[in-house]
N, C-alpha and C. Protein backbone atom coordinates (compact mmCIF):
# COMPACT_ATOMS: atom_id res chain seq x y z
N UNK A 1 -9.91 1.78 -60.76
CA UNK A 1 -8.93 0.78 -61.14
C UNK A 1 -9.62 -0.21 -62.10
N UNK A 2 -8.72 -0.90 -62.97
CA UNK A 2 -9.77 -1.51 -64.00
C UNK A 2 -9.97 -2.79 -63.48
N UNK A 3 -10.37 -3.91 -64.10
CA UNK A 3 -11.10 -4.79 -63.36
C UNK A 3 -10.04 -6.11 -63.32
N UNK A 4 -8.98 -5.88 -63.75
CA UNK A 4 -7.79 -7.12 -64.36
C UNK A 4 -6.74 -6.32 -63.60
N UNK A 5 -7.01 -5.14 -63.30
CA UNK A 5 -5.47 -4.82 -62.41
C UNK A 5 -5.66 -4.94 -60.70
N UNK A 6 -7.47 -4.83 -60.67
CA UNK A 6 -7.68 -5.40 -59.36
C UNK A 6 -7.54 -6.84 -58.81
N UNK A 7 -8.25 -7.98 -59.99
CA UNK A 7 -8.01 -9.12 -59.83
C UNK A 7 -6.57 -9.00 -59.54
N UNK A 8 -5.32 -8.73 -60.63
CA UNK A 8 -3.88 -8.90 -60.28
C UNK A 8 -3.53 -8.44 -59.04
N UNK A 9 -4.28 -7.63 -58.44
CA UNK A 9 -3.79 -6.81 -57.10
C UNK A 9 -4.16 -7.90 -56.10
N UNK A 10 -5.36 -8.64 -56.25
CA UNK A 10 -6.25 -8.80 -54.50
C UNK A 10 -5.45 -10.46 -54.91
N UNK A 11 -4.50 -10.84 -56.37
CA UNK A 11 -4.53 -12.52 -56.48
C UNK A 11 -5.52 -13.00 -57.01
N UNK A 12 -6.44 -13.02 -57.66
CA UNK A 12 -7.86 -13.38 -58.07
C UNK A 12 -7.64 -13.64 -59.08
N UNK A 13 -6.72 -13.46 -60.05
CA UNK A 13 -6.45 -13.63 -61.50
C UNK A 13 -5.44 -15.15 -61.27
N UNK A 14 -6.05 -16.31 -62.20
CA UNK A 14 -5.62 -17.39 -62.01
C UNK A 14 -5.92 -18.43 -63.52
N UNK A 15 -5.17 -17.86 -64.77
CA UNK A 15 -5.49 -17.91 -65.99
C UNK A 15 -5.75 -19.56 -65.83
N UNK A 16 -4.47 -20.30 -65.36
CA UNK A 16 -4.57 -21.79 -65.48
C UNK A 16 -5.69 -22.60 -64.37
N UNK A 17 -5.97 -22.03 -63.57
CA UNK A 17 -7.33 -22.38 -62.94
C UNK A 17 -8.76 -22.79 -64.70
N UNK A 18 -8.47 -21.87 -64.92
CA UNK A 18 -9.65 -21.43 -65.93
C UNK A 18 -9.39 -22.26 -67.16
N UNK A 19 -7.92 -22.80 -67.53
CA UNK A 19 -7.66 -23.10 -68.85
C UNK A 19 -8.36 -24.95 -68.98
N UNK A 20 -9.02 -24.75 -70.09
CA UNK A 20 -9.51 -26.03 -70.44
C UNK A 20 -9.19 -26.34 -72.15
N UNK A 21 -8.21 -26.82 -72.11
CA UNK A 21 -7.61 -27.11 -73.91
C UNK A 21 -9.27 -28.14 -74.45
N UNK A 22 -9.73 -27.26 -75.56
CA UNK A 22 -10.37 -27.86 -76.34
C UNK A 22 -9.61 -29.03 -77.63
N UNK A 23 -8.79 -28.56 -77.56
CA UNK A 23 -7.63 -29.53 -78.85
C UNK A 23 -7.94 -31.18 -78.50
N UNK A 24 -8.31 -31.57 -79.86
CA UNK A 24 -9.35 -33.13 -79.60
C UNK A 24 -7.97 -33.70 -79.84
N UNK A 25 -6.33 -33.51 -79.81
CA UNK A 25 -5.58 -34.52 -79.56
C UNK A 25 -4.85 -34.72 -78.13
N UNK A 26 -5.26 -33.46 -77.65
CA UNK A 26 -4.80 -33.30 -76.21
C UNK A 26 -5.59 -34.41 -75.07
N UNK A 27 -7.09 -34.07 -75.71
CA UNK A 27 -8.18 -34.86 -75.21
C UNK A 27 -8.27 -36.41 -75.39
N UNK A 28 -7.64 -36.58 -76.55
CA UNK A 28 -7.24 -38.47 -77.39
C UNK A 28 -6.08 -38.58 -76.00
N UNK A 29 -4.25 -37.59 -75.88
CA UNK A 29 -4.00 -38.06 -75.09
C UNK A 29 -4.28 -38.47 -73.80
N UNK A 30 -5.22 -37.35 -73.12
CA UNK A 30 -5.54 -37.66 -71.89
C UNK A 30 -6.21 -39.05 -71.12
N UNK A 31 -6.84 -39.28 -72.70
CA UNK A 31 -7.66 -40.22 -72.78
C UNK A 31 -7.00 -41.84 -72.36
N UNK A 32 -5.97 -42.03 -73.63
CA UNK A 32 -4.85 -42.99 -73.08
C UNK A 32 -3.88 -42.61 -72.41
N UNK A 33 -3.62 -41.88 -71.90
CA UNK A 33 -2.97 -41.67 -70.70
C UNK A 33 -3.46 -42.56 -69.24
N UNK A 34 -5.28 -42.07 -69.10
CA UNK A 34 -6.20 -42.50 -67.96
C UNK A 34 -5.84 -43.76 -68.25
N UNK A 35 -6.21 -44.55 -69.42
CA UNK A 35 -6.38 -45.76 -69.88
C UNK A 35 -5.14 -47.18 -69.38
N UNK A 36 -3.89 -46.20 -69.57
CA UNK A 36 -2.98 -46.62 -69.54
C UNK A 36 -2.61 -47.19 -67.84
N UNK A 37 -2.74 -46.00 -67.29
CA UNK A 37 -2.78 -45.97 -65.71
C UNK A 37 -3.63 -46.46 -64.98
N UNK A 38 -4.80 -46.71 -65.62
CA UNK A 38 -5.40 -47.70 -65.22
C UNK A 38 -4.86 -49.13 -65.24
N UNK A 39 -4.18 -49.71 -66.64
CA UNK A 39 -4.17 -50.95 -66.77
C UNK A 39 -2.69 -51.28 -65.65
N UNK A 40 -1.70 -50.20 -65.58
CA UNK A 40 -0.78 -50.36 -64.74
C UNK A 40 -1.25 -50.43 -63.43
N UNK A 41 -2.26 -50.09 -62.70
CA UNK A 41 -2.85 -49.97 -62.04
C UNK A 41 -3.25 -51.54 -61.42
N UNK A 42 -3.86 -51.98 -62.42
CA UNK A 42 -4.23 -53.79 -62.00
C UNK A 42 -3.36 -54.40 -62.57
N UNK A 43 -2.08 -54.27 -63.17
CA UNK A 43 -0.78 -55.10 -63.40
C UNK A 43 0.13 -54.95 -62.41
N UNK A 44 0.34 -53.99 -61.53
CA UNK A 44 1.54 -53.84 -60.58
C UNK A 44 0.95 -54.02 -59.51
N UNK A 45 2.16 -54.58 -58.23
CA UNK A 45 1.80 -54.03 -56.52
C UNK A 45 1.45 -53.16 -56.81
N UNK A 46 1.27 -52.76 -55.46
CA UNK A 46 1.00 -51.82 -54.75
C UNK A 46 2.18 -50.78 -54.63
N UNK A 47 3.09 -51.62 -53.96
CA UNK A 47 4.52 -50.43 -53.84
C UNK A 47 4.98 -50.40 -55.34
N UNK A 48 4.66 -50.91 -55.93
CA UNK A 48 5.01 -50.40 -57.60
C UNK A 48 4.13 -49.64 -58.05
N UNK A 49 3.35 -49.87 -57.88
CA UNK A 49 2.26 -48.88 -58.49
C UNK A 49 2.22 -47.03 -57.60
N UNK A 50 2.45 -47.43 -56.57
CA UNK A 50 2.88 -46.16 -55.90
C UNK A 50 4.44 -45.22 -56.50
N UNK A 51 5.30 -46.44 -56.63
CA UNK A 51 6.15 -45.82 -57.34
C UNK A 51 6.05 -45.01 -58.79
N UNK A 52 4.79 -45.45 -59.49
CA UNK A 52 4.78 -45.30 -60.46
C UNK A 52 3.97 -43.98 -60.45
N UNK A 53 3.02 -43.69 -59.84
CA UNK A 53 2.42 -42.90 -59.12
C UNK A 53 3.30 -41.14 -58.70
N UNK A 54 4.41 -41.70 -57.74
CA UNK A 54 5.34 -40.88 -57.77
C UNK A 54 5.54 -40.13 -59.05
N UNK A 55 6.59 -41.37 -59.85
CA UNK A 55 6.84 -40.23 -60.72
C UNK A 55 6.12 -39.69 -61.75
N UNK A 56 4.79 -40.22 -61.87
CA UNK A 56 3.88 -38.87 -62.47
C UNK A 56 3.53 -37.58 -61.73
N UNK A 57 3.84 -38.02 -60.61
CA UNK A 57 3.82 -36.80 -59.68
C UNK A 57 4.66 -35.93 -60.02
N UNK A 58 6.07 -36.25 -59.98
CA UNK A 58 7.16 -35.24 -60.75
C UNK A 58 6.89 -34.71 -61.57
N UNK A 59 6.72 -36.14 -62.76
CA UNK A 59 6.77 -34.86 -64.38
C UNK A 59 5.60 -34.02 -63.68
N UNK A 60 4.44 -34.16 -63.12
CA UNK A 60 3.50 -33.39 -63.20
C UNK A 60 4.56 -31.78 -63.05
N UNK A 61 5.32 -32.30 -61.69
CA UNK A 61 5.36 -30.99 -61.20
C UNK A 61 6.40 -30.78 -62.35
N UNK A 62 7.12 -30.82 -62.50
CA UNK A 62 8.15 -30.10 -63.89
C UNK A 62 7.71 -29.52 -64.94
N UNK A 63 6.17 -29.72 -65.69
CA UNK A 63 5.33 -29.34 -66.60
C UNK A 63 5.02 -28.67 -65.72
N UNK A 64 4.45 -28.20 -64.85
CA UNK A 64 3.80 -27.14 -64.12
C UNK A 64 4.72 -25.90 -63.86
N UNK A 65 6.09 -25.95 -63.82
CA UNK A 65 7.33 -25.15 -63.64
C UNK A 65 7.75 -24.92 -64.75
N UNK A 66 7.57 -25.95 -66.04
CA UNK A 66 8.13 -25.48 -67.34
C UNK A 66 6.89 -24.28 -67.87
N UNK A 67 5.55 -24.52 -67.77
CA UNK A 67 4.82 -23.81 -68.09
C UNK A 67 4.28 -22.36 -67.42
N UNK A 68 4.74 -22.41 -66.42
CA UNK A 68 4.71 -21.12 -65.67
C UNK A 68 5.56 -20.37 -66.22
N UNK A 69 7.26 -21.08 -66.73
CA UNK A 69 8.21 -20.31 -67.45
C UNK A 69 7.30 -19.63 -68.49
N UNK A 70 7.31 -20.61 -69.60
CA UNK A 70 6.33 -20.14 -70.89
C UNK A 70 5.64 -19.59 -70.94
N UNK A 71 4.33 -19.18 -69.87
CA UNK A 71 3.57 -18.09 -69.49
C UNK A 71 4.36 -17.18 -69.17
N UNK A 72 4.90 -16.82 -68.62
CA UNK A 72 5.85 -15.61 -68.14
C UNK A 72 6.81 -15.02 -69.82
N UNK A 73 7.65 -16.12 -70.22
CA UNK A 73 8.24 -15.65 -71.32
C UNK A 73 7.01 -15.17 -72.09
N UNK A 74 6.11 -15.75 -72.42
CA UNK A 74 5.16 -15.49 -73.20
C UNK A 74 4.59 -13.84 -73.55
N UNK A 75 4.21 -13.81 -71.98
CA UNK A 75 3.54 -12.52 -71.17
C UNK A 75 4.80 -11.16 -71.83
N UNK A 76 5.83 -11.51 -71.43
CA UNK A 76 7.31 -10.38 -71.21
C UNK A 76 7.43 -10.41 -73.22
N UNK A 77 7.12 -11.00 -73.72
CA UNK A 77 7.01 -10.93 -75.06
C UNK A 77 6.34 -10.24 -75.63
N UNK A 78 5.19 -10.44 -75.28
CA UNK A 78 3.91 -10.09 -76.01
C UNK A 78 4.00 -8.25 -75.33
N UNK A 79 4.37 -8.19 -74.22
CA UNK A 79 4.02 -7.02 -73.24
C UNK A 79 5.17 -5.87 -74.31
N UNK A 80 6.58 -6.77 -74.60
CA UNK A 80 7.11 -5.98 -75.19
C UNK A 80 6.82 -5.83 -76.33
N UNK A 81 5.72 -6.63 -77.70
CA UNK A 81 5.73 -5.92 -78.63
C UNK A 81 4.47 -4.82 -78.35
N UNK A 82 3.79 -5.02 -77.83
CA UNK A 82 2.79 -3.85 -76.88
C UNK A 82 3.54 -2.69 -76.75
N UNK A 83 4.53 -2.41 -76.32
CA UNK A 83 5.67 -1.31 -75.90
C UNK A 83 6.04 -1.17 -77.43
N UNK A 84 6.55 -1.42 -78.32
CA UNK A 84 6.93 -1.26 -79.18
C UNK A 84 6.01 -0.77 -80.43
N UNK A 85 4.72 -1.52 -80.49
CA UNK A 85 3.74 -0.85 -81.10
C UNK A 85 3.51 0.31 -80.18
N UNK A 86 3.08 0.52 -79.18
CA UNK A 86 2.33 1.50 -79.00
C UNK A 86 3.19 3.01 -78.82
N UNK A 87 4.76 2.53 -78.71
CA UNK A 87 5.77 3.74 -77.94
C UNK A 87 6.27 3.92 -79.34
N UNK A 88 6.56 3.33 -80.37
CA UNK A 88 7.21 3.65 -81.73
C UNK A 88 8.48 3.00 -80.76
N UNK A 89 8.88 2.70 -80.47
CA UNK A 89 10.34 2.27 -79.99
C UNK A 89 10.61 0.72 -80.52
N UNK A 90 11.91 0.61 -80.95
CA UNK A 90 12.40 -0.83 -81.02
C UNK A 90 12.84 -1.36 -79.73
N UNK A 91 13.03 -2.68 -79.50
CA UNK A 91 13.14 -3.40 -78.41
C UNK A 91 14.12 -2.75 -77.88
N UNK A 92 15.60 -2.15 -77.94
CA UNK A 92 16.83 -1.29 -77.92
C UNK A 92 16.50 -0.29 -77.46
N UNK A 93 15.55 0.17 -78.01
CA UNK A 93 15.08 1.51 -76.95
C UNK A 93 15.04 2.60 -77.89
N UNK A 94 15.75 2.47 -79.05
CA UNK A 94 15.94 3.26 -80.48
C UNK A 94 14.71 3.85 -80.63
N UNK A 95 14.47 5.52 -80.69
CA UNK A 95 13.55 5.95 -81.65
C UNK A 95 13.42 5.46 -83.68
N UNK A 96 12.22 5.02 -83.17
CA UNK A 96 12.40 4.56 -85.39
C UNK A 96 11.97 6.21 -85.79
């Protein structure tokens, strides 16, 4: 068995575990992002600041559900022009 269909088999394959965006504007946002949450951090209560807390919790989780989509569409994309190069077939199923 090859070594990516075992990982997929036993669960071991965990692309976003592994993903670290090198992109130096991703890294600028993250940057003021921390920055930001910090300063909200020593401007609000406590129960505000928890609230606030919360809903980064959300978007978190909604980016985490939007991007699992996008991996998946991504994957079912790419898999089908794979099928299509390699079978001579159009997406339809048409011999070219």
């Amino acid at each position: 068995m090859s070594i990516v269909l075992e990982k997929l088999f036993y669960g071991n394959l965990r692309p976003n575990e592994s993903l670290q965006p090198v992109n130096s504007e991703y890294l600028s946002l993250n940057r003021k992002i921390s920055t930001l949450i910090d300063s909200y951090h020593k401007k609000l209560s406590r129960e505000e600041y928890d609230e606030l807390e919360n809903l980064i919790d959300l978007l978190g989780q909604s980016t985490s559900i939007y991007s699992s989509a996008a991996y998946t569409e991504g994957f079912r994309l790419g898999a089908m022009v794979m099928i299509e190069v390699f079978g001579g077939m159009n997406l339809k199923g048409d011999e070219q």
